[in-house]
PDB file of N, CA and C in Angstrom:
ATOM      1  N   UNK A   1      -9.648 -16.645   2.990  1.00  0.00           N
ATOM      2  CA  UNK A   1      -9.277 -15.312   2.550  1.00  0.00           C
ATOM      3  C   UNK A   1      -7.944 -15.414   1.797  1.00  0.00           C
ATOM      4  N   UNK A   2      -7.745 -14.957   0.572  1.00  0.00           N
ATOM      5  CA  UNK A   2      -6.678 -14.717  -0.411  1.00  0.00           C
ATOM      6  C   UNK A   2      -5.903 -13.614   0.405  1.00  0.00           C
ATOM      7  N   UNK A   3      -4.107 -14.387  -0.122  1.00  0.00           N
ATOM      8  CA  UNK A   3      -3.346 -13.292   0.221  1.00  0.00           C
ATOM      9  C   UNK A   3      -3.787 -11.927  -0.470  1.00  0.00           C
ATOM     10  N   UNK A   4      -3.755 -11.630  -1.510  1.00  0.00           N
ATOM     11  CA  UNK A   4      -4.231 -10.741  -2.513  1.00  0.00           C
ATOM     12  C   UNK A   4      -5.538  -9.999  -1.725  1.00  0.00           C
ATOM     13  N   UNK A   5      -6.316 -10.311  -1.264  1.00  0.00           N
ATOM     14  CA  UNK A   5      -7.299  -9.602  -0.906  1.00  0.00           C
ATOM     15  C   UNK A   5      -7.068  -8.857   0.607  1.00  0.00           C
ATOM     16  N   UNK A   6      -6.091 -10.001   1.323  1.00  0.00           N
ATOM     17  CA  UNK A   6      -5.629  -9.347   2.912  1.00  0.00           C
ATOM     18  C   UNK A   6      -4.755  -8.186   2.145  1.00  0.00           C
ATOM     19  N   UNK A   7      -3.950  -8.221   1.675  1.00  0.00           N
ATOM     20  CA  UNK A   7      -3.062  -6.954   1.037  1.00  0.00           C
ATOM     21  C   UNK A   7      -3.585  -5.752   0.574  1.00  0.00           C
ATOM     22  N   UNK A   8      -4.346  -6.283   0.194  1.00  0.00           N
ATOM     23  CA  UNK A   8      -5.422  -5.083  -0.358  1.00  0.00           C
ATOM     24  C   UNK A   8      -5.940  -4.319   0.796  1.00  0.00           C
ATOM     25  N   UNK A   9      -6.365  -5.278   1.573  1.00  0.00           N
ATOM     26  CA  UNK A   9      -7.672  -4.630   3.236  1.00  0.00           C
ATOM     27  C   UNK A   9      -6.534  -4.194   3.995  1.00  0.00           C
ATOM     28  N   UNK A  10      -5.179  -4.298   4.430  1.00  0.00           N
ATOM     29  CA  UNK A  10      -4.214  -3.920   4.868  1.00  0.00           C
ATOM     30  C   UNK A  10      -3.698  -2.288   4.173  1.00  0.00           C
ATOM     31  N   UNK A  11      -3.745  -2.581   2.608  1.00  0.00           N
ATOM     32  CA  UNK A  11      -3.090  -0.844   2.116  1.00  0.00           C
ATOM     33  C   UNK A  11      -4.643  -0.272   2.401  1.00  0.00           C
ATOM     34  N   UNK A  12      -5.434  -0.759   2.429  1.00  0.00           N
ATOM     35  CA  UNK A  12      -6.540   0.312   2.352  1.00  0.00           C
ATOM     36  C   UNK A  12      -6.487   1.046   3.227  1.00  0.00           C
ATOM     37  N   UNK A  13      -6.240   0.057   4.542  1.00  0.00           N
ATOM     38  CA  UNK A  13      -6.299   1.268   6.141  1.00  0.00           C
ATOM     39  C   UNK A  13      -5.019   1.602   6.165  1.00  0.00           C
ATOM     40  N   UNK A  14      -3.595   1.538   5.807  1.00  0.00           N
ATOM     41  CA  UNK A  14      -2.253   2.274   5.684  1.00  0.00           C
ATOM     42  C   UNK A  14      -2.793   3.481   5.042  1.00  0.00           C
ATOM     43  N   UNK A  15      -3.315   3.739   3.909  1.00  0.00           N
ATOM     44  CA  UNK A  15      -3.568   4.842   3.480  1.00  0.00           C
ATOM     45  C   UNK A  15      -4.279   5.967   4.127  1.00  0.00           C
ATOM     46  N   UNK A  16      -5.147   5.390   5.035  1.00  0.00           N
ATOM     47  CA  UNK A  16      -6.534   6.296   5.843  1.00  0.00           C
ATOM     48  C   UNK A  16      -5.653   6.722   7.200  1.00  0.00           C
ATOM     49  N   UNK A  17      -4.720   5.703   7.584  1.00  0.00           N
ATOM     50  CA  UNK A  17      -3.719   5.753   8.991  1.00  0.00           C
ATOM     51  C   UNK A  17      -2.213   5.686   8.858  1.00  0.00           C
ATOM     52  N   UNK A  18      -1.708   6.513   7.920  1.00  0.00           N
ATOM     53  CA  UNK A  18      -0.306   6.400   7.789  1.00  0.00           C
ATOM     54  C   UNK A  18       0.503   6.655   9.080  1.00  0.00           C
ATOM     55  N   UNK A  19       1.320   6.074   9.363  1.00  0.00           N
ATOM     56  CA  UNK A  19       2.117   6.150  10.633  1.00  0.00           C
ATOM     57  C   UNK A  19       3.648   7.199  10.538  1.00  0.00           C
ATOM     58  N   UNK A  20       3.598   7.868   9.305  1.00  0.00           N
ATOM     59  CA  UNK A  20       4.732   8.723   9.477  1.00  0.00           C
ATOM     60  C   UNK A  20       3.793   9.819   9.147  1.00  0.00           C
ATOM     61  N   UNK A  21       2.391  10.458   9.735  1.00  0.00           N
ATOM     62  CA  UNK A  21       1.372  11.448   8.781  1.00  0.00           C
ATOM     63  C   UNK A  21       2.058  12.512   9.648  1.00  0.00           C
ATOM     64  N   UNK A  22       2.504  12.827  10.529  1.00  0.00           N
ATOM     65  CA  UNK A  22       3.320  13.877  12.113  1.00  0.00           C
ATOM     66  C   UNK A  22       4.495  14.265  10.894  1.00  0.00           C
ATOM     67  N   UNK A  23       5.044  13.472  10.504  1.00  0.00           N
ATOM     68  CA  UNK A  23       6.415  13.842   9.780  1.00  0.00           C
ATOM     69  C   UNK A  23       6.475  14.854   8.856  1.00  0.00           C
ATOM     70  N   UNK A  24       5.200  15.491   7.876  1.00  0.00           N
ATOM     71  CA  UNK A  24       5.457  16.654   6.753  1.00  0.00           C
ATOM     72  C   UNK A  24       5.166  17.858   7.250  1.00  0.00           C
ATOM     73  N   UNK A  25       5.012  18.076   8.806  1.00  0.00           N
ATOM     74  CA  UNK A  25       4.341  19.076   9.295  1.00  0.00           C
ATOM     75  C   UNK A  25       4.838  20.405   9.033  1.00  0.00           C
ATOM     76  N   UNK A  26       6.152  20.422   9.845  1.00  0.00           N
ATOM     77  CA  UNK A  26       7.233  21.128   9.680  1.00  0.00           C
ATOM     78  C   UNK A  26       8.237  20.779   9.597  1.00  0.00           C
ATOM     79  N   UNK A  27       9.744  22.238   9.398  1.00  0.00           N
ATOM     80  CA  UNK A  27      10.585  22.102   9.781  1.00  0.00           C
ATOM     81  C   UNK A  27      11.291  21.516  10.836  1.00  0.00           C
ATOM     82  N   UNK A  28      10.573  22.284  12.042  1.00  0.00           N
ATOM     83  CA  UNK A  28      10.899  22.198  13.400  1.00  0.00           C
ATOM     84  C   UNK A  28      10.327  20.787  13.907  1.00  0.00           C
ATOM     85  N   UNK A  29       9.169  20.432  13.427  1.00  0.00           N
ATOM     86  CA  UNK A  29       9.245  19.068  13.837  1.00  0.00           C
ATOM     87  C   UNK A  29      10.023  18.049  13.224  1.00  0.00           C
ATOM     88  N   UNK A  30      10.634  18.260  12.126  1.00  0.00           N
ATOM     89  CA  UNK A  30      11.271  17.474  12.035  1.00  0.00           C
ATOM     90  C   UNK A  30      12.869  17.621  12.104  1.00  0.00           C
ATOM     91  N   UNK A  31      13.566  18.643  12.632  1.00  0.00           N
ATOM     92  CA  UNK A  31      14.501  18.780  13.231  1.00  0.00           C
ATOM     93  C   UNK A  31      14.412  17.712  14.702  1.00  0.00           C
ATOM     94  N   UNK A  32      13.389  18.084  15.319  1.00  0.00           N
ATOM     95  CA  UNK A  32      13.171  17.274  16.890  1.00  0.00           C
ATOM     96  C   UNK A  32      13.201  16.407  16.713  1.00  0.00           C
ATOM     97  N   UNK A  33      12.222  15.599  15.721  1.00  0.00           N
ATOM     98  CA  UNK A  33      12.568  14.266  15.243  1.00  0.00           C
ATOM     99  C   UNK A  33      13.867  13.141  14.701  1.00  0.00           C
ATOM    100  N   UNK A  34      14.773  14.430  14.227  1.00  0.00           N
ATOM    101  CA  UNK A  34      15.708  14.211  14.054  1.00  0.00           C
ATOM    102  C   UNK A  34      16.756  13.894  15.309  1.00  0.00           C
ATOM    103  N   UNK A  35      16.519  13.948  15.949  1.00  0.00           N
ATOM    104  CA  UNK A  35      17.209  14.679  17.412  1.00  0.00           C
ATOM    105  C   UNK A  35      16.478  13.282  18.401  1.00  0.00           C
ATOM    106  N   UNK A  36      15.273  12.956  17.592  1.00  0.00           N
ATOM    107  CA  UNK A  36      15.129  11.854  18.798  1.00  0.00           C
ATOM    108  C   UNK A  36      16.060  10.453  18.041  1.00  0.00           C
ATOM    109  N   UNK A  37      15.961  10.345  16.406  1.00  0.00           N
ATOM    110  CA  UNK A  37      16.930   9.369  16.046  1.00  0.00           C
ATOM    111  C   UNK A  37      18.112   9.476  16.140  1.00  0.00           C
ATOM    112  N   UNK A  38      18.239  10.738  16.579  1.00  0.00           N
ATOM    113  CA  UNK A  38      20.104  10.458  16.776  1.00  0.00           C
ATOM    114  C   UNK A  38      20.289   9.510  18.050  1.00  0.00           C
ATOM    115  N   UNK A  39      19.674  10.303  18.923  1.00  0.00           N
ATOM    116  CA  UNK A  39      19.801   9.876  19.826  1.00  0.00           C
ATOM    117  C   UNK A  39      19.358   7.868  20.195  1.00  0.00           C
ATOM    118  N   UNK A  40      18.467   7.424  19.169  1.00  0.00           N
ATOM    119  CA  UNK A  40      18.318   6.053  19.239  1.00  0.00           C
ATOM    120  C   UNK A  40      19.531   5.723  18.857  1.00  0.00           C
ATOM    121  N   UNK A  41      19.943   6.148  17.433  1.00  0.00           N
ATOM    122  CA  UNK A  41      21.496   5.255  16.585  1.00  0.00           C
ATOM    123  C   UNK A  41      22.512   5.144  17.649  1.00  0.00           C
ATOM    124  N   UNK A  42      22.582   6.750  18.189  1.00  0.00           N
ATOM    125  CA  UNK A  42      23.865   6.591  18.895  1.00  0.00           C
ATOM    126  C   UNK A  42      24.215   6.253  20.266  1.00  0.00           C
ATOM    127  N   UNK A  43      22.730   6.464  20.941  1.00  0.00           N
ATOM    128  CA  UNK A  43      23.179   5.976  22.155  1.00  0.00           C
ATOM    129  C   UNK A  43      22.435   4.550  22.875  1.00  0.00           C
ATOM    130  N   UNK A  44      21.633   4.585  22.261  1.00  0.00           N
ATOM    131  CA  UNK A  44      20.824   3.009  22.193  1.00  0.00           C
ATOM    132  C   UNK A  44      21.393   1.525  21.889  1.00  0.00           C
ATOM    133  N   UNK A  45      21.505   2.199  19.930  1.00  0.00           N
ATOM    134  CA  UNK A  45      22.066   1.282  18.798  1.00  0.00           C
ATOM    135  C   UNK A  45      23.307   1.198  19.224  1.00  0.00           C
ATOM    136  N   UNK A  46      24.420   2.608  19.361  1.00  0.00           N
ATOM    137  CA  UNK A  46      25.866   2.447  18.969  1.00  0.00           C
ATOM    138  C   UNK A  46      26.070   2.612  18.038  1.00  0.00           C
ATOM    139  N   UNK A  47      25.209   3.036  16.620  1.00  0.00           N
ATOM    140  CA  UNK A  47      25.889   3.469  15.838  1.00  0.00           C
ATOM    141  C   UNK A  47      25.876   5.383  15.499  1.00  0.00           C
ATOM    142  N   UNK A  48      27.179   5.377  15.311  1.00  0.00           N
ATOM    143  CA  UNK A  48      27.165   6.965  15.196  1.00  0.00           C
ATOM    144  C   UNK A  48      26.792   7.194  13.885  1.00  0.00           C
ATOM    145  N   UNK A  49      26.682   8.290  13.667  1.00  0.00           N
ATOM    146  CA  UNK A  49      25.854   9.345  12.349  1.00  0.00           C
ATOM    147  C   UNK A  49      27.678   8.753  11.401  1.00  0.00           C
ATOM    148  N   UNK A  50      28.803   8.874  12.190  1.00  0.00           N
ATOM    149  CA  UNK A  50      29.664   8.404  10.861  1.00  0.00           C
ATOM    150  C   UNK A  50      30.236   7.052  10.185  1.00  0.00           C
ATOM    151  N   UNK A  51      29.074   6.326  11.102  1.00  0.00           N
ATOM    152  CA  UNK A  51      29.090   4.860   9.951  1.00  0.00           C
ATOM    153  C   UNK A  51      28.374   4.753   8.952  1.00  0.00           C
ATOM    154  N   UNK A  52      27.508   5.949   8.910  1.00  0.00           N
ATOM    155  CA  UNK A  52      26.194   5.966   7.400  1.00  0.00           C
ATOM    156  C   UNK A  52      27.161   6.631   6.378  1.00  0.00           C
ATOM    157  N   UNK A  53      28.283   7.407   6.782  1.00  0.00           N
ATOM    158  CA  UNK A  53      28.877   8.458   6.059  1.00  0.00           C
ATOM    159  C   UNK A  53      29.671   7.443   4.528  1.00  0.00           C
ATOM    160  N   UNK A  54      29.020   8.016   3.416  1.00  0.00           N
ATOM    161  CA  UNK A  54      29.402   7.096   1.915  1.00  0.00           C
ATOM    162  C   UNK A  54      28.740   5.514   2.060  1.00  0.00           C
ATOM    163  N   UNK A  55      27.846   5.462   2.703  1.00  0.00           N
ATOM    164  CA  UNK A  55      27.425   3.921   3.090  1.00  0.00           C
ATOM    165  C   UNK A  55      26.236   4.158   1.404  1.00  0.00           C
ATOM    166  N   UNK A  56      25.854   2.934   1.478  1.00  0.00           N
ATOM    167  CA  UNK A  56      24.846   2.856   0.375  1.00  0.00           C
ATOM    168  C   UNK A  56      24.215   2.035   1.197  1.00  0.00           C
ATOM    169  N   UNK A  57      22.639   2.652   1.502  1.00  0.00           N
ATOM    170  CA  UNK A  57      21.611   1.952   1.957  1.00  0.00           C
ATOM    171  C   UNK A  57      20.560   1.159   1.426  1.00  0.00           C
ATOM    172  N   UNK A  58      20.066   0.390   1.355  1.00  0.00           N
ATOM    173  CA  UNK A  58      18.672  -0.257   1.027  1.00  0.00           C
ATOM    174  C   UNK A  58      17.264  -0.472   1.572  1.00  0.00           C
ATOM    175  N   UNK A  59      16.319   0.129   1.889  1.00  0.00           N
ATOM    176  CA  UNK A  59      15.330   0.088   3.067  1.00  0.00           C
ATOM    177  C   UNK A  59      13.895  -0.354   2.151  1.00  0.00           C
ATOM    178  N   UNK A  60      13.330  -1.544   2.951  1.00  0.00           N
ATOM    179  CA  UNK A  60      12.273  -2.118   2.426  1.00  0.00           C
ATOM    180  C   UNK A  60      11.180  -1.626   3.876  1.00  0.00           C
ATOM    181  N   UNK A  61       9.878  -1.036   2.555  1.00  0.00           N
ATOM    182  CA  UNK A  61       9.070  -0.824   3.461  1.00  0.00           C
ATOM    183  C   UNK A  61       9.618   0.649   3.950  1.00  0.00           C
ATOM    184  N   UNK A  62      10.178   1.565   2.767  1.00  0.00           N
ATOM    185  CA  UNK A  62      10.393   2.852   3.730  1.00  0.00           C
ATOM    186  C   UNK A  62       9.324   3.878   3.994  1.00  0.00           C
ATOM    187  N   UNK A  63       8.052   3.676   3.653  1.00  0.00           N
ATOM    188  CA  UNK A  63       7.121   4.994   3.759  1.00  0.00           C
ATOM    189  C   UNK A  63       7.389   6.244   3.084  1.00  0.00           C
ATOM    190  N   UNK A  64       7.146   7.138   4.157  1.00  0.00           N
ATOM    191  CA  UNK A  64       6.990   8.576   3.755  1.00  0.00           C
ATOM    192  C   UNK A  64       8.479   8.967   3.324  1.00  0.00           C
ATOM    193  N   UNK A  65       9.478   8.151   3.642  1.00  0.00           N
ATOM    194  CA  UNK A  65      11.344   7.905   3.764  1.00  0.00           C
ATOM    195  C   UNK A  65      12.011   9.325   4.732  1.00  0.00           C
ATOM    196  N   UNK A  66      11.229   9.359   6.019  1.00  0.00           N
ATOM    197  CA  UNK A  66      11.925  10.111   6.970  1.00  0.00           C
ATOM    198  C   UNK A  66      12.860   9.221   7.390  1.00  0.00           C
ATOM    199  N   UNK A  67      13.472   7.790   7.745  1.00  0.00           N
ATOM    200  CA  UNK A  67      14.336   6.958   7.867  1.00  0.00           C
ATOM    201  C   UNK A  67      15.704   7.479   7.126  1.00  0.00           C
ATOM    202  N   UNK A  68      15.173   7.569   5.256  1.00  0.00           N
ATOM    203  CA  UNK A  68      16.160   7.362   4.419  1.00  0.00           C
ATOM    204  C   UNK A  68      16.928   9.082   4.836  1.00  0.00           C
ATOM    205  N   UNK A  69      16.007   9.920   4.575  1.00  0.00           N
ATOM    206  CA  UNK A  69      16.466  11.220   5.143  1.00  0.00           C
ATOM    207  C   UNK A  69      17.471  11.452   5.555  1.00  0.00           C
ATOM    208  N   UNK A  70      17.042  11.277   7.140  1.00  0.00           N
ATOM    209  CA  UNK A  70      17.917  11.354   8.325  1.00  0.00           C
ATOM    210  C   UNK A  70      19.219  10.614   7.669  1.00  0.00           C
ATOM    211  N   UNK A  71      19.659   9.392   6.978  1.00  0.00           N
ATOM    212  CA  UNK A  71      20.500   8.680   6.638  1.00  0.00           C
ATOM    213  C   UNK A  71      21.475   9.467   5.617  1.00  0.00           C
ATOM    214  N   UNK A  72      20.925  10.216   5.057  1.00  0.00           N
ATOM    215  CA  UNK A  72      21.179  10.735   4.045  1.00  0.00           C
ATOM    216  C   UNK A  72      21.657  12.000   4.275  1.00  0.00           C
ATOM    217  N   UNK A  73      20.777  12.792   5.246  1.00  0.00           N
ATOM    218  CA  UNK A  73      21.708  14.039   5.726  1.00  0.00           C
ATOM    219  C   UNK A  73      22.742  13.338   6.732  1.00  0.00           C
ATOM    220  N   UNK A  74      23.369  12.247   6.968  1.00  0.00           N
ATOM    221  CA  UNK A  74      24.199  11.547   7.687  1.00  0.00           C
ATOM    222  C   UNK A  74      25.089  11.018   6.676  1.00  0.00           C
ATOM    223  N   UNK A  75      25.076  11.394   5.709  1.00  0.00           N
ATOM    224  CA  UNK A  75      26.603  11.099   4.934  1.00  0.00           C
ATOM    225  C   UNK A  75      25.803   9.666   3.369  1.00  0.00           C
ATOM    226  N   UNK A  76      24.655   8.966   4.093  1.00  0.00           N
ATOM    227  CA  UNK A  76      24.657   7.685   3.320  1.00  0.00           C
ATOM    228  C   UNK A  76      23.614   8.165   1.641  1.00  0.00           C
ATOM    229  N   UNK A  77      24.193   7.345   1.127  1.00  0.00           N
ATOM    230  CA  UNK A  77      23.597   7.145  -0.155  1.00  0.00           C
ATOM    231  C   UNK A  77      22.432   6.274  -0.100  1.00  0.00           C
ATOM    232  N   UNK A  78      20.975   6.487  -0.009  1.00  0.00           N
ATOM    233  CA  UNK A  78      19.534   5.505   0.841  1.00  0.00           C
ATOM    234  C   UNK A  78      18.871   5.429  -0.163  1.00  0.00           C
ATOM    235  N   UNK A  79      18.479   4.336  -1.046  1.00  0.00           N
ATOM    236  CA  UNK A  79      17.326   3.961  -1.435  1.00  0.00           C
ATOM    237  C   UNK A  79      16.354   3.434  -0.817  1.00  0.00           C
ATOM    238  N   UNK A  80      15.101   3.797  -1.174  1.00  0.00           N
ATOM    239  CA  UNK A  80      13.573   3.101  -0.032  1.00  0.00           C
ATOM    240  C   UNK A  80      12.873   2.567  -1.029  1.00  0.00           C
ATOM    241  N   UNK A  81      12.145   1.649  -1.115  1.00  0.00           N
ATOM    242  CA  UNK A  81      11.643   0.707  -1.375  1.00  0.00           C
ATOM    243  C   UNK A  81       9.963   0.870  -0.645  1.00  0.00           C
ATOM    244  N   UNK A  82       8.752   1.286  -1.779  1.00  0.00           N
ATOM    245  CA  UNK A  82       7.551   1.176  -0.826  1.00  0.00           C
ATOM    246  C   UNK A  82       6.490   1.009  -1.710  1.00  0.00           C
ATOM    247  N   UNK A  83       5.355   0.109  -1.607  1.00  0.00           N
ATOM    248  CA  UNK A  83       4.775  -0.266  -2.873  1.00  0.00           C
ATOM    249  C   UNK A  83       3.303   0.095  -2.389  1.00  0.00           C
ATOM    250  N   UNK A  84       3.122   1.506  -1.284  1.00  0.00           N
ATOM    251  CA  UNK A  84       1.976   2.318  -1.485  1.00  0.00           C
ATOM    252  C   UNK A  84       2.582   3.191  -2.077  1.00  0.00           C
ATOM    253  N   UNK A  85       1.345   3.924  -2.620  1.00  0.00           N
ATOM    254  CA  UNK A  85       1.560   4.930  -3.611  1.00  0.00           C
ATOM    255  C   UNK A  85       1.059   5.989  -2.951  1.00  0.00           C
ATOM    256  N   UNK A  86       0.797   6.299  -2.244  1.00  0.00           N
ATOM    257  CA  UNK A  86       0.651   7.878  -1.463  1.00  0.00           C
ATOM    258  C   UNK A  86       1.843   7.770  -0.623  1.00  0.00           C
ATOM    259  N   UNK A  87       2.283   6.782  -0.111  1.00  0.00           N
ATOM    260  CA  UNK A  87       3.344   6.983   0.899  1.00  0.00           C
ATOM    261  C   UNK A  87       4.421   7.520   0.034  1.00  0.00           C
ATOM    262  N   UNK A  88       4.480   7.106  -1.320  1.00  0.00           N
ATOM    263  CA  UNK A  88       5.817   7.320  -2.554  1.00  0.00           C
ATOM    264  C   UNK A  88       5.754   8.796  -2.734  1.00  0.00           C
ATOM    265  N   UNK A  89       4.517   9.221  -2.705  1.00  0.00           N
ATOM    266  CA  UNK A  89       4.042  10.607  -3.490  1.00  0.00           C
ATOM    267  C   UNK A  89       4.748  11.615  -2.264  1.00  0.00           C
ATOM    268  N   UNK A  90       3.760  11.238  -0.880  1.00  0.00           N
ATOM    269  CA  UNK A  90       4.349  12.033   0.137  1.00  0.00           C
ATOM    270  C   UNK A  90       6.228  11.653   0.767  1.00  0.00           C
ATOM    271  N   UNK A  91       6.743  10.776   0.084  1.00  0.00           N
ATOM    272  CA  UNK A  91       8.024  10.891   0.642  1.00  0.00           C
ATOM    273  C   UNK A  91       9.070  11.500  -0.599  1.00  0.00           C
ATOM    274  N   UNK A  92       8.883  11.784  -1.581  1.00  0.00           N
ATOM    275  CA  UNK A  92       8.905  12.746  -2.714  1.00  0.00           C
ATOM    276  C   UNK A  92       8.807  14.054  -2.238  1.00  0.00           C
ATOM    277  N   UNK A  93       7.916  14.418  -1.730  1.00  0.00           N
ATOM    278  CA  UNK A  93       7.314  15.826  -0.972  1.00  0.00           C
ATOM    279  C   UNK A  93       8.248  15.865   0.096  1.00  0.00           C
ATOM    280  N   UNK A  94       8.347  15.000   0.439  1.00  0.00           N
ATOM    281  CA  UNK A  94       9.234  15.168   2.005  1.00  0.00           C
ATOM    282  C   UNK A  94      10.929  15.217   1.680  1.00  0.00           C
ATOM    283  N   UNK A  95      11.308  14.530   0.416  1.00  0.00           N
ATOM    284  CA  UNK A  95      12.400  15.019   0.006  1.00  0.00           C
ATOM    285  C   UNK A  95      12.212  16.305  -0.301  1.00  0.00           C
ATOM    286  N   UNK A  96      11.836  17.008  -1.083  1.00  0.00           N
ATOM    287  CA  UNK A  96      12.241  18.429  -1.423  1.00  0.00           C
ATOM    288  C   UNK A  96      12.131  19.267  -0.246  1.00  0.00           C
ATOM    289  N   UNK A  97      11.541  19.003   0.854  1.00  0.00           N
ATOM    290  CA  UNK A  97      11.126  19.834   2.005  1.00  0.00           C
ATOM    291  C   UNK A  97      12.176  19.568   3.344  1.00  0.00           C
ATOM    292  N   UNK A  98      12.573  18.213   3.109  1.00  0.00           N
ATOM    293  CA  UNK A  98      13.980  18.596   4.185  1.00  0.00           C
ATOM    294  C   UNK A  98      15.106  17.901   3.549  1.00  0.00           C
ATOM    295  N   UNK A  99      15.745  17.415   2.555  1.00  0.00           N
ATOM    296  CA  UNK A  99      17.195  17.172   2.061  1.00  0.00           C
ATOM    297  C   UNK A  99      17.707  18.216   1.484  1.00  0.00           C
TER     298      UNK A  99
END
């Protein structure tokens, strides 16, 4: 089996099973959501919401970019990086709907 062809059989089912599909629902869910990553950065990780603050990010593999978001209403400057194309379309959508 060609890399090229596993890549292919891999985006096919990312597209049918996206793993951030919970994230464009709402507002309110994604306030909560928000609320559960704080709580990873800051009390898990250790890092607080003001080490992203003027940071410039880079994220490979960002999806729908609820990651870059959250980063972003946290002070940082986030580029995402994602080479499906519905995930690009819907994290586009998901910018105008919560930044």
């Amino acid at each position: 089996m060609s890399v090229k062809y596993f890549t292919f059989e891999v985006l096919k089912v990312y597209k049918k099973v996206n793993p951030s599909a919970y994230f464009t629902l709402n507002k309110k869910d994604f306030s909560y959501t928000e609320k559960i990553k704080e709580n990873i950065f800051e009390n898990l990780l250790k890092f607080t919401k003001k080490m992203f603050k003027d940071e410039e990010l880079l994220e490979f593999g960002s999806g729908t970019g609820d990651t870059s978001i959250y980063h972003s209403k946290w002070g940082a400057k986030s580029t995402g990086i994602e080479m499906n194309k519905d995930a690009v379309t819907r994290c586009k959508k998901n910018q105008v709907l919560y930044v």
